[in-house]
N, C-alpha and C. Protein backbone atom coordinates (compact mmCIF):
# COMPACT_ATOMS: atom_id res chain seq x y z
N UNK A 1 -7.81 94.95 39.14
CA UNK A 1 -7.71 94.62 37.76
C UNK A 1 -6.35 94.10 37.42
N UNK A 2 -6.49 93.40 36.44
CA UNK A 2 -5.30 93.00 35.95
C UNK A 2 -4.84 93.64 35.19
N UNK A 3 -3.16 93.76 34.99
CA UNK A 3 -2.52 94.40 33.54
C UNK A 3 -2.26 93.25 32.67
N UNK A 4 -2.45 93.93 31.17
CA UNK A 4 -2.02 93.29 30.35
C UNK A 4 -1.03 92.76 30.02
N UNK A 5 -0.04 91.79 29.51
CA UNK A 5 1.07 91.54 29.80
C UNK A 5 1.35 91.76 28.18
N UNK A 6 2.90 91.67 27.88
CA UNK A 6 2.85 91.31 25.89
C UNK A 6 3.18 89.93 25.92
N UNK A 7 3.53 89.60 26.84
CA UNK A 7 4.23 88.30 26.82
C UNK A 7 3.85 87.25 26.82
N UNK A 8 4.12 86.30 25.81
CA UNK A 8 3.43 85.09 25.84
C UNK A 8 2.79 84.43 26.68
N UNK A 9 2.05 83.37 26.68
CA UNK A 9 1.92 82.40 28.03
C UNK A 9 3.02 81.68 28.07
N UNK A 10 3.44 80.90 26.74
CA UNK A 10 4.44 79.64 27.09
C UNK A 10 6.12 80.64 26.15
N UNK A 11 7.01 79.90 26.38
CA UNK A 11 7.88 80.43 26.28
C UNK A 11 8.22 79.93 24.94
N UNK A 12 8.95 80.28 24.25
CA UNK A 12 9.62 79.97 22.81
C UNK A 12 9.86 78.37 22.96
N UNK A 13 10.76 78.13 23.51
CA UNK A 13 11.13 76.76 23.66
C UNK A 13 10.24 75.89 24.20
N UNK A 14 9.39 75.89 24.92
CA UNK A 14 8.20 75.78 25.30
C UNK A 14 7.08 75.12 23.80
N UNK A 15 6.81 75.96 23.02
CA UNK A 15 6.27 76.24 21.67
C UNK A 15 6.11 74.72 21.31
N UNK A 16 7.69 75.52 20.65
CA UNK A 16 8.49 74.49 20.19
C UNK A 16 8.26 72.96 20.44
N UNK A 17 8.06 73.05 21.74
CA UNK A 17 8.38 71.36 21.98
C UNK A 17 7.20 70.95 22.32
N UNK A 18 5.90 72.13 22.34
CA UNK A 18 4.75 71.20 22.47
C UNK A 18 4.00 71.31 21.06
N UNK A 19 4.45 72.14 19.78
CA UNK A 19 4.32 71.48 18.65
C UNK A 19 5.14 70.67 17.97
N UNK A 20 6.62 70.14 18.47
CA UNK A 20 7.15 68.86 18.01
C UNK A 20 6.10 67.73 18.43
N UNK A 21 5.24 67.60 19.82
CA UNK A 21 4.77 66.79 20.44
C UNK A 21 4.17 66.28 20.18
N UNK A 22 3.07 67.35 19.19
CA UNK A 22 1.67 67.13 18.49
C UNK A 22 2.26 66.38 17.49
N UNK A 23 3.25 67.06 16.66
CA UNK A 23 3.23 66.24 15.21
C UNK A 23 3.88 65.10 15.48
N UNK A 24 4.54 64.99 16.41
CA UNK A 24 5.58 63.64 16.28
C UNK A 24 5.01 62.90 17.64
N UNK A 25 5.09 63.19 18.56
CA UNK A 25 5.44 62.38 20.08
C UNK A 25 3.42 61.93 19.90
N UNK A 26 2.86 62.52 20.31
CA UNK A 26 1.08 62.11 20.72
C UNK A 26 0.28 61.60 19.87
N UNK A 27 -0.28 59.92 19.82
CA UNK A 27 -0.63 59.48 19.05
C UNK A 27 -1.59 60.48 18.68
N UNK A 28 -2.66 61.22 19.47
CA UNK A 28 -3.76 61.71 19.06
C UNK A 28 -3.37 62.96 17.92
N UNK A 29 -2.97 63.66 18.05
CA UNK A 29 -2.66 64.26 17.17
C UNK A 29 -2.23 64.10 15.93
N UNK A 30 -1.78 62.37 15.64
CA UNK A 30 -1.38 61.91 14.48
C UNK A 30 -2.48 62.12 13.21
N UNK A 31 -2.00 61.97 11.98
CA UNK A 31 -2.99 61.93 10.62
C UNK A 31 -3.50 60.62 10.62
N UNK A 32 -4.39 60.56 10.08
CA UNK A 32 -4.85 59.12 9.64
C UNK A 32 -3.97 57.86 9.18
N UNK A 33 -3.38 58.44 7.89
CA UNK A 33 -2.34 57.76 7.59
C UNK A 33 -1.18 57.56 7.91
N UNK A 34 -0.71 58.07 9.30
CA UNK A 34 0.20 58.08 10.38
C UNK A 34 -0.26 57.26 11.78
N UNK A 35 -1.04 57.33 12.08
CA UNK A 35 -1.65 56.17 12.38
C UNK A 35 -1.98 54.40 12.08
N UNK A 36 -2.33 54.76 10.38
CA UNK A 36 -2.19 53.03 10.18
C UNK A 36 -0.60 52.71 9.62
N UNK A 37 0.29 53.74 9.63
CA UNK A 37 1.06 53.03 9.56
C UNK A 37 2.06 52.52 10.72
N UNK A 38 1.49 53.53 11.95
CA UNK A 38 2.19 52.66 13.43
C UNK A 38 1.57 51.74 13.79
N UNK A 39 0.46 51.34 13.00
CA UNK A 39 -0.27 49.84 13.65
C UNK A 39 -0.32 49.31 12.90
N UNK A 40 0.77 47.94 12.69
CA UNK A 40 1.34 47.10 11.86
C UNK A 40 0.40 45.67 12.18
N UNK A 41 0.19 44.99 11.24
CA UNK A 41 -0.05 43.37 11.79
C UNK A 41 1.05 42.73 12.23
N UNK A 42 0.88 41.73 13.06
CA UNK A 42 2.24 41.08 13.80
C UNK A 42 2.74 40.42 13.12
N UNK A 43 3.67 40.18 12.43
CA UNK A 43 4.89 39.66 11.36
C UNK A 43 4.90 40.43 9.90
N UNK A 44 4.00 41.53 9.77
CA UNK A 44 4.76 42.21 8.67
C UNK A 44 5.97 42.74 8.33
N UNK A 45 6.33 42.80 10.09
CA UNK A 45 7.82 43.23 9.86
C UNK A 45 8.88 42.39 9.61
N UNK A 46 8.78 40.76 9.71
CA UNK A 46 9.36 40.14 9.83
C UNK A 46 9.75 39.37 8.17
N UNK A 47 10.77 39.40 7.67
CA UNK A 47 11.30 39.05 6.67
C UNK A 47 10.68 37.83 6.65
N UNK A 48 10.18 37.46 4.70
CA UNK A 48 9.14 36.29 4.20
C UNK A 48 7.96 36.08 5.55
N UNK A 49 7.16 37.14 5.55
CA UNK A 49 5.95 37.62 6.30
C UNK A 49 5.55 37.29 5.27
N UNK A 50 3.70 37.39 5.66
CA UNK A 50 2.74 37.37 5.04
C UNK A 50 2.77 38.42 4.05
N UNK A 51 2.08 38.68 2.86
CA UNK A 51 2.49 39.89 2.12
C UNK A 51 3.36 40.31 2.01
N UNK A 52 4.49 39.68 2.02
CA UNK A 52 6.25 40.30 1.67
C UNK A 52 6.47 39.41 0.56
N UNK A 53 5.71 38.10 0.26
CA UNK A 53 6.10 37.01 -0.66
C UNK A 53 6.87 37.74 -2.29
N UNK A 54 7.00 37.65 -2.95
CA UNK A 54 7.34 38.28 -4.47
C UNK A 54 6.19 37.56 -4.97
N UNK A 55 5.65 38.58 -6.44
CA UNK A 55 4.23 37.49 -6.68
C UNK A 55 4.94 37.26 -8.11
N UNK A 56 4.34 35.84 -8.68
CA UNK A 56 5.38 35.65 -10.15
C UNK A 56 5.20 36.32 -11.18
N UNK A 57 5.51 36.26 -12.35
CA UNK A 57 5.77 36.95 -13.44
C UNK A 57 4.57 36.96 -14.20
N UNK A 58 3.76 36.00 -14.37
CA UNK A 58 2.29 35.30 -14.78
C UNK A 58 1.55 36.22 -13.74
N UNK A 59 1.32 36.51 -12.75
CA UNK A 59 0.07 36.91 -12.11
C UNK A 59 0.18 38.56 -12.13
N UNK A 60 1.25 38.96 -11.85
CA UNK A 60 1.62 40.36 -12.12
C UNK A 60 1.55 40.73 -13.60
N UNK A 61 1.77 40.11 -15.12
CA UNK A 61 1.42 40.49 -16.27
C UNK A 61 -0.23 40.12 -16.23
N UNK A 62 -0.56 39.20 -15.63
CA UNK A 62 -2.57 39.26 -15.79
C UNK A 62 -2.89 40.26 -15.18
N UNK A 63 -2.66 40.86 -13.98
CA UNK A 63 -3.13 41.72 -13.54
C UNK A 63 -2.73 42.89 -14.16
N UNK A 64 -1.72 43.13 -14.52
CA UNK A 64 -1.83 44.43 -15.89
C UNK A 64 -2.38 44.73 -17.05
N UNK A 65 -2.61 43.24 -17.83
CA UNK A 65 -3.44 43.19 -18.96
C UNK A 65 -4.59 44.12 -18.49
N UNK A 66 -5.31 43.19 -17.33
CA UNK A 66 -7.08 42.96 -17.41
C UNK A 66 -6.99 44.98 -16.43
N UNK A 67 -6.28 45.60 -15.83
CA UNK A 67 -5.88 46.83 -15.56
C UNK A 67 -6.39 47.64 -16.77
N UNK A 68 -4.94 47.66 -17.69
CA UNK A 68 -5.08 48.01 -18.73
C UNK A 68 -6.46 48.22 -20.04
N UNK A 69 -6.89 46.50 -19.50
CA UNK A 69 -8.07 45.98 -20.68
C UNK A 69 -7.34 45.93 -22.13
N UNK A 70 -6.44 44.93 -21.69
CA UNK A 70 -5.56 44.27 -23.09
C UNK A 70 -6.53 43.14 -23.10
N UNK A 71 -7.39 42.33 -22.30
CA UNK A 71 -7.46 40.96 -21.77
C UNK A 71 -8.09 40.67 -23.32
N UNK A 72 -9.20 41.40 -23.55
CA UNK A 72 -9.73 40.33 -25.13
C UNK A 72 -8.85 40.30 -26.30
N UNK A 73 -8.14 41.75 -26.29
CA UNK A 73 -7.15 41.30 -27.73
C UNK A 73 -6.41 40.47 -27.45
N UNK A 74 -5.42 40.13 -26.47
CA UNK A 74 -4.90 39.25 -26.53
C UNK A 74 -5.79 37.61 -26.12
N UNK A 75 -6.43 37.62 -25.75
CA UNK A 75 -7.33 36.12 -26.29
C UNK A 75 -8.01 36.49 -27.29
N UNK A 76 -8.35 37.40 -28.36
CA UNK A 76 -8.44 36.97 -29.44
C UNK A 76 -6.99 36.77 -30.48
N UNK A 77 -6.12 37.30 -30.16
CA UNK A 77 -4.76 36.66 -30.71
C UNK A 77 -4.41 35.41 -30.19
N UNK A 78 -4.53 34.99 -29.28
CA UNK A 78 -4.52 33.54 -28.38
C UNK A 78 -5.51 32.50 -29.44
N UNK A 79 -6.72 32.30 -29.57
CA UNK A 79 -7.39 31.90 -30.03
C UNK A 79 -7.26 32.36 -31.54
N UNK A 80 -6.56 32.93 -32.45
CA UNK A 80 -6.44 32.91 -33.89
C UNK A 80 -5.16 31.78 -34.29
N UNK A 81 -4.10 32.18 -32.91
CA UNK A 81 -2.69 31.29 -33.11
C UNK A 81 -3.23 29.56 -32.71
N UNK A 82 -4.30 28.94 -32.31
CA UNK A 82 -4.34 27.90 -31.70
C UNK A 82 -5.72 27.71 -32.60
N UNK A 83 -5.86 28.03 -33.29
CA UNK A 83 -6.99 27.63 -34.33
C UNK A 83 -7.20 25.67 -34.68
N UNK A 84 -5.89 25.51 -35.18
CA UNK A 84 -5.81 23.80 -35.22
C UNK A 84 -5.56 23.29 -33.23
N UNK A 85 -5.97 23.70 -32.56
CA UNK A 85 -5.88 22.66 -31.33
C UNK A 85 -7.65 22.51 -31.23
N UNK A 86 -8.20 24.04 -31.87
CA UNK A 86 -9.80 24.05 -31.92
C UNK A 86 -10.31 23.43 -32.21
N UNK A 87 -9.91 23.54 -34.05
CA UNK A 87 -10.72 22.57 -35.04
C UNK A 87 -10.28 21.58 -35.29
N UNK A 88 -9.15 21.54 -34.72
CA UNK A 88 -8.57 19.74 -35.14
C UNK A 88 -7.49 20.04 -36.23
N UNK A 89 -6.86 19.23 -36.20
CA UNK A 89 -5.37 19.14 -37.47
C UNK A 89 -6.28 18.90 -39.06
N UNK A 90 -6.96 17.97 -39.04
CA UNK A 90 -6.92 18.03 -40.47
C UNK A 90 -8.49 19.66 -41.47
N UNK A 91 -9.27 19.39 -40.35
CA UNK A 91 -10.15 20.62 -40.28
C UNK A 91 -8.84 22.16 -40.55
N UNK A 92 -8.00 22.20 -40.02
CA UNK A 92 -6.81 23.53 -39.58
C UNK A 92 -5.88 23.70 -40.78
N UNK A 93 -5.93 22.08 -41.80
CA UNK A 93 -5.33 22.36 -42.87
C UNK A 93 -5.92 22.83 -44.09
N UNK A 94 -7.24 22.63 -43.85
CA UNK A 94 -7.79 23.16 -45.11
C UNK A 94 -9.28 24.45 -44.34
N UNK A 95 -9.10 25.13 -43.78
CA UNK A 95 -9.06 26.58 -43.19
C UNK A 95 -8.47 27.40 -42.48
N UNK A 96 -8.83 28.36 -42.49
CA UNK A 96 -7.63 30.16 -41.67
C UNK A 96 -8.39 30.50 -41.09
N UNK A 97 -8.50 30.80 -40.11
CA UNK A 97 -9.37 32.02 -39.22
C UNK A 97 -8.30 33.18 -40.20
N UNK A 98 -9.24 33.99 -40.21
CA UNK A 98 -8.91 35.55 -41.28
C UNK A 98 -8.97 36.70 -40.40
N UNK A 99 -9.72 36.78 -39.59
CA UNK A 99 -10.16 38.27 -38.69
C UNK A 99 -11.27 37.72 -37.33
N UNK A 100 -11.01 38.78 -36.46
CA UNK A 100 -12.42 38.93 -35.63
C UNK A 100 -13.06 40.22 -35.94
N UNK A 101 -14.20 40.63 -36.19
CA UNK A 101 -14.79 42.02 -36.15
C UNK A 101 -16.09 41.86 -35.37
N UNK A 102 -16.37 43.05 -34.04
CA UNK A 102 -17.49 43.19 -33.73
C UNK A 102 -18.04 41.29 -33.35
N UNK A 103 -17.01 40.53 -32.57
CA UNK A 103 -17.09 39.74 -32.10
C UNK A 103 -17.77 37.93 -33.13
N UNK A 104 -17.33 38.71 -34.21
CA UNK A 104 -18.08 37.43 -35.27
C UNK A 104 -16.40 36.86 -35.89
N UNK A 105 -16.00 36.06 -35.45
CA UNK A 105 -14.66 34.78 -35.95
C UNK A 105 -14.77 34.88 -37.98
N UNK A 106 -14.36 35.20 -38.50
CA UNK A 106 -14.33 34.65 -40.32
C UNK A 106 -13.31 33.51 -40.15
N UNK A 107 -13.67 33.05 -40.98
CA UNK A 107 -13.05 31.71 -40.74
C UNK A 107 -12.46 31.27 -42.72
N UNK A 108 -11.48 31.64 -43.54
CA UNK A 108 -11.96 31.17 -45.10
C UNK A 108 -11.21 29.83 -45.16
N UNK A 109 -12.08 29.13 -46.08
CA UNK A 109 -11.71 27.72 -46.19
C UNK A 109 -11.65 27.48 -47.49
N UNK A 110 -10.89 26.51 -47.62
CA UNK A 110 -9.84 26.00 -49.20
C UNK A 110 -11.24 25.89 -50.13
N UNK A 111 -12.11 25.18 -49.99
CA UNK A 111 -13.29 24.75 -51.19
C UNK A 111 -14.71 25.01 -50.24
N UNK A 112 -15.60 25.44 -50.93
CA UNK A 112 -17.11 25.33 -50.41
C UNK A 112 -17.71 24.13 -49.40
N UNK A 113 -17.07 22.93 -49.93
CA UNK A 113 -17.50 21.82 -49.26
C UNK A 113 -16.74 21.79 -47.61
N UNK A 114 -15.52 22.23 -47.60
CA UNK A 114 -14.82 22.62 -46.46
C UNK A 114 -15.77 23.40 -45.65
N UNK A 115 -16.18 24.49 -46.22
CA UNK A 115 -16.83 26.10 -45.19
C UNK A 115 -18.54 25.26 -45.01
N UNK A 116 -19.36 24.57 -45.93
CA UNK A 116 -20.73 23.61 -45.69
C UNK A 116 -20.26 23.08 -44.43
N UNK A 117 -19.13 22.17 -44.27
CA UNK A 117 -18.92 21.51 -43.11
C UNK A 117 -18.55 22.02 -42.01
N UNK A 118 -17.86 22.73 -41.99
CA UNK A 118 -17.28 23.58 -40.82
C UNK A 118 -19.09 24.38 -40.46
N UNK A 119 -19.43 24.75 -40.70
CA UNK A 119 -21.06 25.10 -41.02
C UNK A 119 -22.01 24.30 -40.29
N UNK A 120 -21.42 23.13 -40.54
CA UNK A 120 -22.43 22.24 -40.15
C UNK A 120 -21.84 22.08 -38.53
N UNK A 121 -20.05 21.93 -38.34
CA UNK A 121 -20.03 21.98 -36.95
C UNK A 121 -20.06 23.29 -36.08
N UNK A 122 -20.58 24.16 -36.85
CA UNK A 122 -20.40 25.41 -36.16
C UNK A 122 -20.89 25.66 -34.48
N UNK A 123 -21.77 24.83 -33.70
CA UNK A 123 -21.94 24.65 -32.71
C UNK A 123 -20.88 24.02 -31.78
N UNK A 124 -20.27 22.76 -32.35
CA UNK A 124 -19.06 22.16 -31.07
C UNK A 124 -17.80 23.62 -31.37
N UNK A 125 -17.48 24.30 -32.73
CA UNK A 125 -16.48 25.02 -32.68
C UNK A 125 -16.77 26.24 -31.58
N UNK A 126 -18.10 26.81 -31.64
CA UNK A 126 -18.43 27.73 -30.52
C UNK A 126 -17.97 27.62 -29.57
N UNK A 127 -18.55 26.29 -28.89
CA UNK A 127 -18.59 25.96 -27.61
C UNK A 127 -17.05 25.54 -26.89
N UNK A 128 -16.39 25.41 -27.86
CA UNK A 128 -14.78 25.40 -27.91
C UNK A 128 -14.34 26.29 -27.58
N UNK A 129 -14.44 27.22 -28.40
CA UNK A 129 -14.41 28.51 -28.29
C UNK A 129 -14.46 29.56 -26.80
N UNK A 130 -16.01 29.33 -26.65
CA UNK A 130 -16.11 29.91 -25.30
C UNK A 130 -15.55 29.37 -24.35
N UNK A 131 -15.81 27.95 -24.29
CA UNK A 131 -15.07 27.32 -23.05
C UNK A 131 -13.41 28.08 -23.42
N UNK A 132 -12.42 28.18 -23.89
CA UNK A 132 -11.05 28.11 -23.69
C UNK A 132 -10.68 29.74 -23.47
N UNK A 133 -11.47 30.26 -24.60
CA UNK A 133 -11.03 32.15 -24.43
C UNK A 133 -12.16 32.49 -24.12
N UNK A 134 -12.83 33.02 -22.69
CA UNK A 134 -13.82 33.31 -22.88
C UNK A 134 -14.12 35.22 -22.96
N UNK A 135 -12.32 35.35 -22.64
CA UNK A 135 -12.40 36.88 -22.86
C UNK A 135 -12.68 37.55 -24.40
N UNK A 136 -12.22 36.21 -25.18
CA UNK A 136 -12.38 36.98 -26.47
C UNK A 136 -13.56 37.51 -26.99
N UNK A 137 -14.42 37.59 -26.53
CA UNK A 137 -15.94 37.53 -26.70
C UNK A 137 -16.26 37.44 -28.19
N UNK A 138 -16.36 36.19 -28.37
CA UNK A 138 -16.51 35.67 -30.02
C UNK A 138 -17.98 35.54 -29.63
N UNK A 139 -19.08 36.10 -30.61
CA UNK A 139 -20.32 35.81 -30.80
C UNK A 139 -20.82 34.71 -31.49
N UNK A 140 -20.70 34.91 -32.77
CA UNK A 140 -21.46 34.08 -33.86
C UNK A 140 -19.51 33.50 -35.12
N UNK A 141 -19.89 32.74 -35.46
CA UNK A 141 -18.77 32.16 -36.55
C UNK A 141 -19.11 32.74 -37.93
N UNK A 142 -18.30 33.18 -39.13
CA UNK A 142 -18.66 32.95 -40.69
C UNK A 142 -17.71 32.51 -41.63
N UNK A 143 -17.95 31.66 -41.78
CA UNK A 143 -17.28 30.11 -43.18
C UNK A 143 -17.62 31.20 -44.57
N UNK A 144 -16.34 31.25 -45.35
CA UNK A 144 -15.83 31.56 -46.30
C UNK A 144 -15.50 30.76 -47.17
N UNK A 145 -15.97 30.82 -48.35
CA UNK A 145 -15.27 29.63 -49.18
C UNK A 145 -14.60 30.65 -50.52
N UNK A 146 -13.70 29.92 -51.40
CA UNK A 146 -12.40 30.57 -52.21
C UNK A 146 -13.53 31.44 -53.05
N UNK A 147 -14.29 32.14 -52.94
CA UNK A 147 -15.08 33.14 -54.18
C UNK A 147 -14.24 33.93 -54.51
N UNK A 148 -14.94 34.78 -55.84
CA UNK A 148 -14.13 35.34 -56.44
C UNK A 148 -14.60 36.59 -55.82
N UNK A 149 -13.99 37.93 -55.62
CA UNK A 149 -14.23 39.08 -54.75
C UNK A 149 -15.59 39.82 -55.13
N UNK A 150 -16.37 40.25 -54.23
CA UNK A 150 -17.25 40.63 -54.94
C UNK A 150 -17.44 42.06 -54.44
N UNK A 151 -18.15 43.03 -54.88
CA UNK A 151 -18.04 44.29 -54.60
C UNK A 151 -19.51 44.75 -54.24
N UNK A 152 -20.60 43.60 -54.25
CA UNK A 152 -22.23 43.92 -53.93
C UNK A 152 -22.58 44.03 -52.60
N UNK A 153 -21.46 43.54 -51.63
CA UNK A 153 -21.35 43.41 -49.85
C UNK A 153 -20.57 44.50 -49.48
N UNK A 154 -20.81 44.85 -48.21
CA UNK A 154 -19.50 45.76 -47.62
C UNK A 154 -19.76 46.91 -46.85
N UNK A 155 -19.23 47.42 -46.07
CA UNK A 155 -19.85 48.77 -45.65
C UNK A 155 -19.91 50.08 -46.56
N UNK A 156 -18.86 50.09 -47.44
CA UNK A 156 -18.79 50.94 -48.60
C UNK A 156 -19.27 50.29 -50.04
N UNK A 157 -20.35 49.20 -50.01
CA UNK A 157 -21.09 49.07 -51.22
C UNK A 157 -21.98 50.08 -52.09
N UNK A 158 -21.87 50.31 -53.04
CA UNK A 158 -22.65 51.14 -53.64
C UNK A 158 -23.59 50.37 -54.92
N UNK A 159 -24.85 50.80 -54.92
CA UNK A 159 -25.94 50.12 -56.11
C UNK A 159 -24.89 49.98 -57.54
N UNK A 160 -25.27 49.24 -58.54
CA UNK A 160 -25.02 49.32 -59.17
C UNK A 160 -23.90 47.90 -59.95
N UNK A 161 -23.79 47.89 -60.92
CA UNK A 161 -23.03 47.05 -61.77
C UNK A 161 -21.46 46.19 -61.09
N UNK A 162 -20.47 47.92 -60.90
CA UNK A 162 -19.38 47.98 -59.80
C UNK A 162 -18.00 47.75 -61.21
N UNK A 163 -17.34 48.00 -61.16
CA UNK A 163 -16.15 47.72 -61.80
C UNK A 163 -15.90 46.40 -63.20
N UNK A 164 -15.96 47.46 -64.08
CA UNK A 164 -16.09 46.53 -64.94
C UNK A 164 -14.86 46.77 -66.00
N UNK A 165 -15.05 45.78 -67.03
CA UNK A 165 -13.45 45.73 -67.94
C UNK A 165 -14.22 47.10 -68.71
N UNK A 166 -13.62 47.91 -69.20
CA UNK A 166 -14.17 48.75 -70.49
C UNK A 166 -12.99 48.74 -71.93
N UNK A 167 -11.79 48.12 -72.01
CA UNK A 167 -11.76 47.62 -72.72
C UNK A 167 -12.04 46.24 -73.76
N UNK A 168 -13.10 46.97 -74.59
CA UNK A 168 -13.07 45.54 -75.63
C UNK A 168 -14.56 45.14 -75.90
């Protein structure tokens, strides 16, 4: 029979250097991600390599917007500031784009006959539209003409008469 011994098999220093081995020296023992990073493609290391380029200032702010999901407000601010390249200069002087809500453009225009016409091109302005911002997701257009305010529309309309003079 054999006696028991207390004594280790391998020696302290021993240990030691065959768990430095594992973690550091033997590929197999490596992590995953210790692994792909000792297997490089051939010229990544090499200064203005492939993927070392700097990317410009334009592609790195798009890719944060559309990250983020800034991308439609800012093409619908894009498309409110460029309104006259849309509708044309003299169309741009006698209307405002006013708001977007829930993807419908308001549009108010100087006289009735202005907002009829704009009305009438409301199809080429669409298609303008989509073609240039197509993030803004504009649905449908609505032509405004100078009325006087009315209080019978609205999400907070209530039945009735609505605000009236009571003196006199």
């Amino acid at each position: 029979m054999k006696e028991m011994s207390d004594e280790p098999l391998e020696s302290e220093p021993v240990a030691v250097y065959m768990r430095f081995r594992r973690v550091f020296g033997d590929g197999k023992f490596r992590s995953a991600d210790s692994r792909k990073r000792a297997h490089r493609e051939p010229g990544s290391t090499v200064p203005f390599g492939g993927g070392r380029d700097p990317e410009g200032l334009g592609s790195v702010v798009s890719a944060l917007t559309s990250k983020l999901g800034w991308v439609s407000p800012l093409a619908q601010s894009e498309l409110l500031a460029s309104w006259t390249e849309i509708a044309g200069q003299e169309t741009a002087e006698h209307s405002t784009p006013v708001g977007i809500e829930d993807g419908v453009l308001t549009v108010r225009c100087d006289s009735t006959a202005w907002a009829t016409q704009l009305r009438i091109m409301r199809g080429q302005i669409i298609n303008q539209i989509i073609a240039r911002y197509p993030d803004a997701a504009i649905d449908s257009l609505r032509f405004e003409g100078p009325n006087a305010p009315s209080w019978k529309r609205g999400p907070r309309s209530i039945p009735g008469r609505g605000p009236r003079d009571t003196y006199g």
